[in-house]
PDB file of N, CA and C in Angstrom:
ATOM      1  N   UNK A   1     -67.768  -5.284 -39.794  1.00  0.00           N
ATOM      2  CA  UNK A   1     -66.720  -5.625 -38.840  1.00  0.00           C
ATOM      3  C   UNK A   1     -66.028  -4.330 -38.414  1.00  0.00           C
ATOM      4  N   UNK A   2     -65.852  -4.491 -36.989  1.00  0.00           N
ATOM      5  CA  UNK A   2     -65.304  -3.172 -37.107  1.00  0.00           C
ATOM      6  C   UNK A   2     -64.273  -3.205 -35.960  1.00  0.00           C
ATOM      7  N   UNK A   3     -62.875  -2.729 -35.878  1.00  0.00           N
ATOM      8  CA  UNK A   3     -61.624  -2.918 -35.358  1.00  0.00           C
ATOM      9  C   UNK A   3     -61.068  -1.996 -34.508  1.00  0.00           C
ATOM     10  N   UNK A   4     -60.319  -2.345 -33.628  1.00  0.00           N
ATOM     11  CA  UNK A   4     -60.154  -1.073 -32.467  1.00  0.00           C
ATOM     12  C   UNK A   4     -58.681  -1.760 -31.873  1.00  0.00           C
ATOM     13  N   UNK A   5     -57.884  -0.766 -31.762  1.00  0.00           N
ATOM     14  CA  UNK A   5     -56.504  -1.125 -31.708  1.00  0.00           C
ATOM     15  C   UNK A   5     -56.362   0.336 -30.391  1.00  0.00           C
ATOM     16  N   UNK A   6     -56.161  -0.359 -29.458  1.00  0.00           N
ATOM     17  CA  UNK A   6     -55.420   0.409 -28.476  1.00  0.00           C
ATOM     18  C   UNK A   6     -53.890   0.055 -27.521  1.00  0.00           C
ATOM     19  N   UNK A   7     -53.608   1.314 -26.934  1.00  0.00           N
ATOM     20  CA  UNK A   7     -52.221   1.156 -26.058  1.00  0.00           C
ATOM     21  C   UNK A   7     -52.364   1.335 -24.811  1.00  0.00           C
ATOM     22  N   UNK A   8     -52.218   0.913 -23.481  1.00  0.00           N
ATOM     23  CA  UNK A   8     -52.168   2.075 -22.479  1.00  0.00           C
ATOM     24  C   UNK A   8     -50.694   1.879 -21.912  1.00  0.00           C
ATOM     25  N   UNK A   9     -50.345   2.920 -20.733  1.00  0.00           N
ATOM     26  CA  UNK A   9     -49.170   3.225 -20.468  1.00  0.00           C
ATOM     27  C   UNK A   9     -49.543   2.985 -19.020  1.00  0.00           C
ATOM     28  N   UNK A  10     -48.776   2.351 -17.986  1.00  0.00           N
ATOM     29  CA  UNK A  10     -49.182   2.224 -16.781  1.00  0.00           C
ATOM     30  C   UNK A  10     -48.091   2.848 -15.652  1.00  0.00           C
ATOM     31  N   UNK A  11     -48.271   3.704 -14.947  1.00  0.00           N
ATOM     32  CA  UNK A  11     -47.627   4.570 -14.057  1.00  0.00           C
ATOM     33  C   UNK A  11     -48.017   4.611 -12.452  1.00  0.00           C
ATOM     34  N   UNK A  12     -46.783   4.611 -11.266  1.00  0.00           N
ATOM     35  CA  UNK A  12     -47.418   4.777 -10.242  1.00  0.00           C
ATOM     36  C   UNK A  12     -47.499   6.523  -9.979  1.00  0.00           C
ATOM     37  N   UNK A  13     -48.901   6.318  -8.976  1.00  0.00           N
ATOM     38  CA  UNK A  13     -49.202   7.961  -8.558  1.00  0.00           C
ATOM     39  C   UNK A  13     -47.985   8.575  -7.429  1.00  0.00           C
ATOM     40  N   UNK A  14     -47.718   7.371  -6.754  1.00  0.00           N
ATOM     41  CA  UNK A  14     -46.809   7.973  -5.854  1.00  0.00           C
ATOM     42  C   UNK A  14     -45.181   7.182  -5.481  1.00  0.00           C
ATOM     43  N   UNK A  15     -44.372   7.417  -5.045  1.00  0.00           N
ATOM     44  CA  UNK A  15     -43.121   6.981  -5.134  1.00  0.00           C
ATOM     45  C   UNK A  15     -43.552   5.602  -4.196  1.00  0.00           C
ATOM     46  N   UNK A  16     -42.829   4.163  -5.089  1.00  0.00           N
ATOM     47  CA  UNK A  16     -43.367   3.099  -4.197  1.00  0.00           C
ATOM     48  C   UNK A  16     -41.411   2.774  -4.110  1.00  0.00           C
ATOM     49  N   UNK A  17     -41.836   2.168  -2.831  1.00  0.00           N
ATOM     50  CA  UNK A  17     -40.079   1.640  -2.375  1.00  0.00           C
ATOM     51  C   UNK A  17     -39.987  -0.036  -2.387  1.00  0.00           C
ATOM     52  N   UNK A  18     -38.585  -0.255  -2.807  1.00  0.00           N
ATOM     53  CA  UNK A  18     -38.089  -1.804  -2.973  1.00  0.00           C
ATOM     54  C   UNK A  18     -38.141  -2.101  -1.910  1.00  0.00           C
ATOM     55  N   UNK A  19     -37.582  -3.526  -1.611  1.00  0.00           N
ATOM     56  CA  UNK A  19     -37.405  -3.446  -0.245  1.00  0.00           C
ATOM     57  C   UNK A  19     -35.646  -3.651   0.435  1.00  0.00           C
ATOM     58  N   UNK A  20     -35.041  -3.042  -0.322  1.00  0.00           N
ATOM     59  CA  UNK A  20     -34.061  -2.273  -0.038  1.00  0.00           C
ATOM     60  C   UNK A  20     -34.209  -0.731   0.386  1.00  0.00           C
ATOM     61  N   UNK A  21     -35.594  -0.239   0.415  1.00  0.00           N
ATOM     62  CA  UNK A  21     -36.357   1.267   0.651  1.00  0.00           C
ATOM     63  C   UNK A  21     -35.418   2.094  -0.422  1.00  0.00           C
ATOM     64  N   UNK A  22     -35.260   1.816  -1.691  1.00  0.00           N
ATOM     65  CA  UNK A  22     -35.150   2.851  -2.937  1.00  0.00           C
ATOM     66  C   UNK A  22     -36.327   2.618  -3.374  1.00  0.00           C
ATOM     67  N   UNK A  23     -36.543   4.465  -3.925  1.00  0.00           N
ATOM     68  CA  UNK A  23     -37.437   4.337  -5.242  1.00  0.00           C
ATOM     69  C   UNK A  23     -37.566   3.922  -6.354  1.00  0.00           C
ATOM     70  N   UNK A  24     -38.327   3.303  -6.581  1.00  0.00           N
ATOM     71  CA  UNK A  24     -38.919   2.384  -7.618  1.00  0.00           C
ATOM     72  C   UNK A  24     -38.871   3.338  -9.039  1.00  0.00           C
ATOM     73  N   UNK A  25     -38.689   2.512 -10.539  1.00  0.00           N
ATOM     74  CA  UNK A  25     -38.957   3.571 -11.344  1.00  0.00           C
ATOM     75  C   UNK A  25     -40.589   3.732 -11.475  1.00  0.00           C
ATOM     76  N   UNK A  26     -41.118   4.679 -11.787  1.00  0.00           N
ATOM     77  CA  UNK A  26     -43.104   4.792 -11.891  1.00  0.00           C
ATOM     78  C   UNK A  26     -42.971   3.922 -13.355  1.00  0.00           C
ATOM     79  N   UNK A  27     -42.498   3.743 -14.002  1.00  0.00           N
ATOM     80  CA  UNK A  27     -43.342   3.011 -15.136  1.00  0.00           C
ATOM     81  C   UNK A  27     -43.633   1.451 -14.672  1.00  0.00           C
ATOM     82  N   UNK A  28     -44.527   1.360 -15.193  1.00  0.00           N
ATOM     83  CA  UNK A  28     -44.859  -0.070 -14.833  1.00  0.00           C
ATOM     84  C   UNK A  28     -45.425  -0.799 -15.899  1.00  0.00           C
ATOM     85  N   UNK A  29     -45.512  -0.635 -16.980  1.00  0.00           N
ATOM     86  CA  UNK A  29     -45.826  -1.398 -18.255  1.00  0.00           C
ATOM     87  C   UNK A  29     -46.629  -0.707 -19.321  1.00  0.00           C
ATOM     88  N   UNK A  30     -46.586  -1.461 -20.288  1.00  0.00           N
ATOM     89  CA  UNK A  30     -47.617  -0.584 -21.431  1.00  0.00           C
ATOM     90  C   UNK A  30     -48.286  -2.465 -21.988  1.00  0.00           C
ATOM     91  N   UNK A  31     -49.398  -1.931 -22.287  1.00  0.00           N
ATOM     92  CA  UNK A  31     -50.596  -3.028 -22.549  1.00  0.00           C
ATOM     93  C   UNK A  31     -51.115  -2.577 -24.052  1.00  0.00           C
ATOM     94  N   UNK A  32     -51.278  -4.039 -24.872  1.00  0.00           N
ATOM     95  CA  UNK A  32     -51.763  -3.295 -26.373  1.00  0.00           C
ATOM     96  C   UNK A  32     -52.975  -4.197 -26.291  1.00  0.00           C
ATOM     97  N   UNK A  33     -53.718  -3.630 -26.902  1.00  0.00           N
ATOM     98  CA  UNK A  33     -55.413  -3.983 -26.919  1.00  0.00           C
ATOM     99  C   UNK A  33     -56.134  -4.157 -28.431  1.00  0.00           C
ATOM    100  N   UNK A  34     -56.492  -5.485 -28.858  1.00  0.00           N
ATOM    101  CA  UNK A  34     -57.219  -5.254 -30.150  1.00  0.00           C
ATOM    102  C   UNK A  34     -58.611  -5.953 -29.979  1.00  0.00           C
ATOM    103  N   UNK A  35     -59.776  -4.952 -30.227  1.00  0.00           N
ATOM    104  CA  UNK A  35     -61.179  -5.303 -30.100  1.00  0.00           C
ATOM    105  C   UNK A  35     -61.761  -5.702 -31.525  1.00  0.00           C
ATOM    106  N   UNK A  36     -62.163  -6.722 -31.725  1.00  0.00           N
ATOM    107  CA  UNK A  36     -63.170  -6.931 -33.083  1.00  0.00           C
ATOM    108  C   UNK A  36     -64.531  -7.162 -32.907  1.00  0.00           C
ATOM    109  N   UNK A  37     -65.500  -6.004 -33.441  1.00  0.00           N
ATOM    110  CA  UNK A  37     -67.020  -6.733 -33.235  1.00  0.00           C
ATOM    111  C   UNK A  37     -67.873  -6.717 -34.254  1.00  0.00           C
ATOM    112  N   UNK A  38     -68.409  -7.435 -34.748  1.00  0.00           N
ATOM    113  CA  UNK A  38     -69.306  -8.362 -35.911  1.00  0.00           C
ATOM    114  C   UNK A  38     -70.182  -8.075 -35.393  1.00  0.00           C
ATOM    115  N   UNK A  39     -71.415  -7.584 -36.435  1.00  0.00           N
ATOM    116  CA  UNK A  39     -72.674  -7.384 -36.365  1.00  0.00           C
ATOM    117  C   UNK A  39     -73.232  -8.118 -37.021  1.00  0.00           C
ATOM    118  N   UNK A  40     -74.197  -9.348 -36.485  1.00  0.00           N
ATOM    119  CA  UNK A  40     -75.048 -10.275 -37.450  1.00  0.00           C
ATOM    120  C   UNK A  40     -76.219  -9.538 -37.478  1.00  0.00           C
ATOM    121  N   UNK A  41     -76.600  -8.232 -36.908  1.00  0.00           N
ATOM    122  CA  UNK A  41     -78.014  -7.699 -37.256  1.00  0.00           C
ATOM    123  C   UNK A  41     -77.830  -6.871 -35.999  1.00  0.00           C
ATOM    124  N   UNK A  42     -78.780  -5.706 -36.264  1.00  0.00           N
ATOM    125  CA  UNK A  42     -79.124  -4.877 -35.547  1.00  0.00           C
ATOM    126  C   UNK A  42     -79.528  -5.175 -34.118  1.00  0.00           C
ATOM    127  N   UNK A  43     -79.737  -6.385 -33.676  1.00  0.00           N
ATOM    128  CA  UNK A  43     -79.848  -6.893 -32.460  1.00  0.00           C
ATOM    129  C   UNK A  43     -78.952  -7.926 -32.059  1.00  0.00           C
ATOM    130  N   UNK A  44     -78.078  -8.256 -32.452  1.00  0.00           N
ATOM    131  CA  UNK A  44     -77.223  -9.352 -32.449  1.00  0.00           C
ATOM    132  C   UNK A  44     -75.814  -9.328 -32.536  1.00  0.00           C
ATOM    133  N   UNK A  45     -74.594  -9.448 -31.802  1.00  0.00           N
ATOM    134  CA  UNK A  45     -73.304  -9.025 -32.465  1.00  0.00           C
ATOM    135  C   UNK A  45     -72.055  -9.755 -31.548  1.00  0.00           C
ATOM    136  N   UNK A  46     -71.212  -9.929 -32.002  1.00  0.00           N
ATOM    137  CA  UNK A  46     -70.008 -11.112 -31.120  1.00  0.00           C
ATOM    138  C   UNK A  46     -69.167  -9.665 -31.662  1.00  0.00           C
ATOM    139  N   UNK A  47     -68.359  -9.635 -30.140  1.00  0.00           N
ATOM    140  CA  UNK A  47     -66.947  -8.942 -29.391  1.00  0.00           C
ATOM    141  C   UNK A  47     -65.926  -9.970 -29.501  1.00  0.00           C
ATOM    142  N   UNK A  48     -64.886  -9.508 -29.551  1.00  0.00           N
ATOM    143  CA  UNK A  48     -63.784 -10.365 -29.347  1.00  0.00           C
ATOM    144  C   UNK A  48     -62.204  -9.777 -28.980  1.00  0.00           C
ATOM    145  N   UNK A  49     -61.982 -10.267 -28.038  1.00  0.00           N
ATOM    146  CA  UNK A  49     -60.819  -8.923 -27.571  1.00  0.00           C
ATOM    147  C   UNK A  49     -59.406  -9.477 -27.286  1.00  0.00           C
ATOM    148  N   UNK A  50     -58.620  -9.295 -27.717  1.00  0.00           N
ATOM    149  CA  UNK A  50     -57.141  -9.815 -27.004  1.00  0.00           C
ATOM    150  C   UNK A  50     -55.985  -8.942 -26.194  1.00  0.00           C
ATOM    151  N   UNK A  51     -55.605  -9.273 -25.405  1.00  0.00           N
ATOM    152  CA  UNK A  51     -54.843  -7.966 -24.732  1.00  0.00           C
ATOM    153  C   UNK A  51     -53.501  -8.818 -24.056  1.00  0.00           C
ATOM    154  N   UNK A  52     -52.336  -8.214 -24.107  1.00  0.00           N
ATOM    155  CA  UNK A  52     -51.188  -8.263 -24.193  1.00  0.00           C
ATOM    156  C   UNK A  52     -50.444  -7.180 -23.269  1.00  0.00           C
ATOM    157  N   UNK A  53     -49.647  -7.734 -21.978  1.00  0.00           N
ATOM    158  CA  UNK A  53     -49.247  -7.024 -21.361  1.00  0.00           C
ATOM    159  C   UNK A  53     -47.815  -7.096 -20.989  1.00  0.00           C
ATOM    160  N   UNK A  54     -47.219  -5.684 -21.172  1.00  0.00           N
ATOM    161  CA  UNK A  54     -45.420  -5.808 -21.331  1.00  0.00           C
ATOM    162  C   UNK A  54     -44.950  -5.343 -20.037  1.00  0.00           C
ATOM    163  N   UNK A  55     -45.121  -5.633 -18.492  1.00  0.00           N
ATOM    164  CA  UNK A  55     -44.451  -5.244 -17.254  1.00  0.00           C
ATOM    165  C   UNK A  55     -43.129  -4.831 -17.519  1.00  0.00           C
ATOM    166  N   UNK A  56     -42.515  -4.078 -16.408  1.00  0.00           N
ATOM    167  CA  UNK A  56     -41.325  -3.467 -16.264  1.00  0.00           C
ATOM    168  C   UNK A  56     -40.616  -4.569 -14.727  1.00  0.00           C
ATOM    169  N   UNK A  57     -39.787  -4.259 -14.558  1.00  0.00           N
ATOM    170  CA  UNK A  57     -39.368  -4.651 -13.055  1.00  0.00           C
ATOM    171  C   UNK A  57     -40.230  -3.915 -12.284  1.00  0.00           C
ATOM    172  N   UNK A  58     -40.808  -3.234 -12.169  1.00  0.00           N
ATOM    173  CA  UNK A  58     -41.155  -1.904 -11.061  1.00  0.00           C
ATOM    174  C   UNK A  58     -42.470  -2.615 -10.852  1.00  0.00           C
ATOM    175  N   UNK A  59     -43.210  -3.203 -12.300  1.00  0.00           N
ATOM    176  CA  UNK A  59     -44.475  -4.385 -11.876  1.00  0.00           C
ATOM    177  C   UNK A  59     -44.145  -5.182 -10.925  1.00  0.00           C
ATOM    178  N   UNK A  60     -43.160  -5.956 -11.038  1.00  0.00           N
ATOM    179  CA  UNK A  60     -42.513  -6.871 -10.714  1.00  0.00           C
ATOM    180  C   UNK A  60     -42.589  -6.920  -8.984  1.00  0.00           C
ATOM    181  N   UNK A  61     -41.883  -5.255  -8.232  1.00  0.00           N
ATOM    182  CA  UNK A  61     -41.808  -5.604  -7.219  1.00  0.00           C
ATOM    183  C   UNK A  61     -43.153  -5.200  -6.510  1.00  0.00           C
ATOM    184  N   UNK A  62     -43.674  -4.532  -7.166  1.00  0.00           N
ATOM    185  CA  UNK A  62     -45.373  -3.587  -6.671  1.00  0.00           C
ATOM    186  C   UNK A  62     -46.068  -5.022  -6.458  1.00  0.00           C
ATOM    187  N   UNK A  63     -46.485  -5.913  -7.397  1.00  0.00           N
ATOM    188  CA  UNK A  63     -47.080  -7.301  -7.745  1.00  0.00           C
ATOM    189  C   UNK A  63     -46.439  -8.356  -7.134  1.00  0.00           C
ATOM    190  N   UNK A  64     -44.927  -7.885  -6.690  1.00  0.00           N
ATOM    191  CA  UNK A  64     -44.319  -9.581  -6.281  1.00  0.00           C
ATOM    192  C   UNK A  64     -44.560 -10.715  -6.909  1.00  0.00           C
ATOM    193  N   UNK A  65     -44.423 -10.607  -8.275  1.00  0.00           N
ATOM    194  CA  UNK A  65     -44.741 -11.245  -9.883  1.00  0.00           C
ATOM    195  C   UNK A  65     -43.274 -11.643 -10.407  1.00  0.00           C
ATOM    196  N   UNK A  66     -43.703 -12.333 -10.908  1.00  0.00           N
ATOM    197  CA  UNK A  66     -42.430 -12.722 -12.273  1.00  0.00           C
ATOM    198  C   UNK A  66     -42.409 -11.396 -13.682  1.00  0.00           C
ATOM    199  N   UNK A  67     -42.095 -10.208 -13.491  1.00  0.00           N
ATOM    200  CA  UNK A  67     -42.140  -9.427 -14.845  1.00  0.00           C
ATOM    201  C   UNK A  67     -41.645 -10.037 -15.972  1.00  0.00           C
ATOM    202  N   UNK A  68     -40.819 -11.073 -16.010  1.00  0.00           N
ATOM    203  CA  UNK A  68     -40.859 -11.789 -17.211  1.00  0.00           C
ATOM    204  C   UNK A  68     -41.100 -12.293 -17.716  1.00  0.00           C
ATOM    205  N   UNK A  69     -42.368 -12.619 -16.891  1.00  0.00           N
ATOM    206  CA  UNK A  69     -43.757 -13.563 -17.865  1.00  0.00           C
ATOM    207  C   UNK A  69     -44.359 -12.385 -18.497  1.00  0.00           C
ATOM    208  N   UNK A  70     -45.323 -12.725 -19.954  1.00  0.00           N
ATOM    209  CA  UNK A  70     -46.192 -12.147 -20.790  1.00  0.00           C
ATOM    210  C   UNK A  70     -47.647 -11.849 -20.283  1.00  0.00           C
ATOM    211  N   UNK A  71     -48.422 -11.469 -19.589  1.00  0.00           N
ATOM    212  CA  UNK A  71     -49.947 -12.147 -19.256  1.00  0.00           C
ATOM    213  C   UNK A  71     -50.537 -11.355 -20.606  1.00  0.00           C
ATOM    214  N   UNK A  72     -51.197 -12.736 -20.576  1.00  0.00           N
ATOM    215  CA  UNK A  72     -52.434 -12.593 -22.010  1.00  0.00           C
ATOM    216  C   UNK A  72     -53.295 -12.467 -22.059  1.00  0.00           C
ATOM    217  N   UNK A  73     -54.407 -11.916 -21.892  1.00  0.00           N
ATOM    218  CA  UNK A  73     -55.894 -11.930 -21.908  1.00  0.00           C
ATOM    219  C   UNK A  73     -56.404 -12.021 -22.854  1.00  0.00           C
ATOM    220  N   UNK A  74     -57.718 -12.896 -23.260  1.00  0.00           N
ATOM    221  CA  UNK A  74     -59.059 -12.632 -24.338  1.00  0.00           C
ATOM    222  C   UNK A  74     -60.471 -13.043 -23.864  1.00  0.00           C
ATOM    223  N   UNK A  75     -60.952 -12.442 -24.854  1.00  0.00           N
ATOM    224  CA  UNK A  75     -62.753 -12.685 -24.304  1.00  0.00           C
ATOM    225  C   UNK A  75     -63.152 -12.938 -25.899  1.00  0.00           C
ATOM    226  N   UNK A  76     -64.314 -13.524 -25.619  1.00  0.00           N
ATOM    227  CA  UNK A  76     -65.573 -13.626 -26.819  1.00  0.00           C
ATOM    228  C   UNK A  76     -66.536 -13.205 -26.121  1.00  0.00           C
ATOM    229  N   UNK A  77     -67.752 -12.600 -26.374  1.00  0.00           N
ATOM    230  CA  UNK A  77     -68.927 -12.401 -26.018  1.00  0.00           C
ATOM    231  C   UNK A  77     -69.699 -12.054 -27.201  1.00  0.00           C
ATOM    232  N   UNK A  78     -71.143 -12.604 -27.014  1.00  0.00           N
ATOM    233  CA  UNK A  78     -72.017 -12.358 -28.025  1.00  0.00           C
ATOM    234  C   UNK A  78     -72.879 -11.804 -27.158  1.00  0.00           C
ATOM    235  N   UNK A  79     -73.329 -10.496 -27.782  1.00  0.00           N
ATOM    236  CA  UNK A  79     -74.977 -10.292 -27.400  1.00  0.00           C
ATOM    237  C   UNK A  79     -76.091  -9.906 -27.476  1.00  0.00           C
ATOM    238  N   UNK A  80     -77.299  -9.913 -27.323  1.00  0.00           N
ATOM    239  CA  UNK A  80     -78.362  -9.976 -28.294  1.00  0.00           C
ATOM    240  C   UNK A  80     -78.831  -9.217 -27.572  1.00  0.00           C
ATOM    241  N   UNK A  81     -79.945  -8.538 -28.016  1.00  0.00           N
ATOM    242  CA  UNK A  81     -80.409  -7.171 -27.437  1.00  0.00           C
ATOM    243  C   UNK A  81     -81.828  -7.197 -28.351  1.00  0.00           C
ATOM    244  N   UNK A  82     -83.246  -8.157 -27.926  1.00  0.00           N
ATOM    245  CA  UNK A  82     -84.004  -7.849 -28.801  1.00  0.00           C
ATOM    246  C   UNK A  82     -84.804  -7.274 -27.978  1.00  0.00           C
ATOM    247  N   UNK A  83     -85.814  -6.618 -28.793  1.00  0.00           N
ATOM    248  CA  UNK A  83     -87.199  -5.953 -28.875  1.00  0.00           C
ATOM    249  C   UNK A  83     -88.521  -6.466 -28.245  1.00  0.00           C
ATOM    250  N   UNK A  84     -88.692  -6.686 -27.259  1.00  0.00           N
ATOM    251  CA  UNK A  84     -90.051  -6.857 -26.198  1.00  0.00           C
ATOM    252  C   UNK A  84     -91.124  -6.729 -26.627  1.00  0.00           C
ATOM    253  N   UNK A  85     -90.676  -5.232 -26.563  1.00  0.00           N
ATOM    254  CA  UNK A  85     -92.145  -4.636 -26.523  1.00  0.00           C
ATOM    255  C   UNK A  85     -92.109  -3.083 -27.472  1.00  0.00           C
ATOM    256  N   UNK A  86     -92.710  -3.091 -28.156  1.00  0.00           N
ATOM    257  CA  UNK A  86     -92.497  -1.739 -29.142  1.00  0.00           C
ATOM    258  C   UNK A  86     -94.399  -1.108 -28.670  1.00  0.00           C
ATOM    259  N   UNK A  87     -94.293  -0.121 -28.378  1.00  0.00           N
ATOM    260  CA  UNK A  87     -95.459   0.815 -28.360  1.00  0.00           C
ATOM    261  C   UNK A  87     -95.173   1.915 -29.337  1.00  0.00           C
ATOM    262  N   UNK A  88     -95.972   2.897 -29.990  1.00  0.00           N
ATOM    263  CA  UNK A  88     -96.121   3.620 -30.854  1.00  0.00           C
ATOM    264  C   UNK A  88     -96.959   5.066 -30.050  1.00  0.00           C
ATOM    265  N   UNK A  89     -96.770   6.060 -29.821  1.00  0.00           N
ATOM    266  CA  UNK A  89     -97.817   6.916 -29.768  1.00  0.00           C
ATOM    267  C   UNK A  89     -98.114   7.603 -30.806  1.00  0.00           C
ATOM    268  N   UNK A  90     -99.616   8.056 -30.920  1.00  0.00           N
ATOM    269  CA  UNK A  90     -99.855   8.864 -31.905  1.00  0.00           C
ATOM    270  C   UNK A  90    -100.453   9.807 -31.229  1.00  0.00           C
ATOM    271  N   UNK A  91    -100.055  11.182 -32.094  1.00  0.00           N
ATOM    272  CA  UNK A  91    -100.535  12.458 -31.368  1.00  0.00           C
ATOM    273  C   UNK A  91    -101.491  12.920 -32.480  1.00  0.00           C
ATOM    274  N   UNK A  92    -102.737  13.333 -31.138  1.00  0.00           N
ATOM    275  CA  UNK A  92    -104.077  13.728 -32.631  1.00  0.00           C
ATOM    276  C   UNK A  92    -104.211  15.149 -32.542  1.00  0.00           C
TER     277      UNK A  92
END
């Protein structure tokens, strides 16, 4: 099993305006990320991911969103990856 814990930080590149035309603050949220993936065999293995996102107001007016909702994301995926075709060369 093996575990993966990330953060990101979300920023605008350029000055965005309200619509009062002030600048906006650039932060726009930080997102935490935890990946788990299980290996049932060398060809075989389930992902599983959850992600969690903390907006600012500045989301809020960029998105024209509710920033005080949570959005949640997850996935499962399994996937298998077998072997076709195996050839061998031999060098004489």
């Amino acid at each position: 099993l093996r575990v993966k814990v990330e953060s990101h930080l979300f920023f605008t590149q350029n000055n965005v305006l309200n619509p009062q035309s002030e600048v906006i603050d650039p932060f726009l949220g930080v997102e935490g990320d935890l990946k788990l993936k299980y290996s049932v065999s060398s060809e075989m293995f389930f992902d599983f991911g959850f992600s969690v996102m903390l907006p600012t107001e500045s989301m809020g007016i960029l998105k024209s969103g509710d920033y005080n909702t949570t959005p949640l994301f997850s996935f499962l995926m399994f996937t298998w990856k077998p072997t076709l075709f195996h050839a061998e060369q031999t060098i004489k």
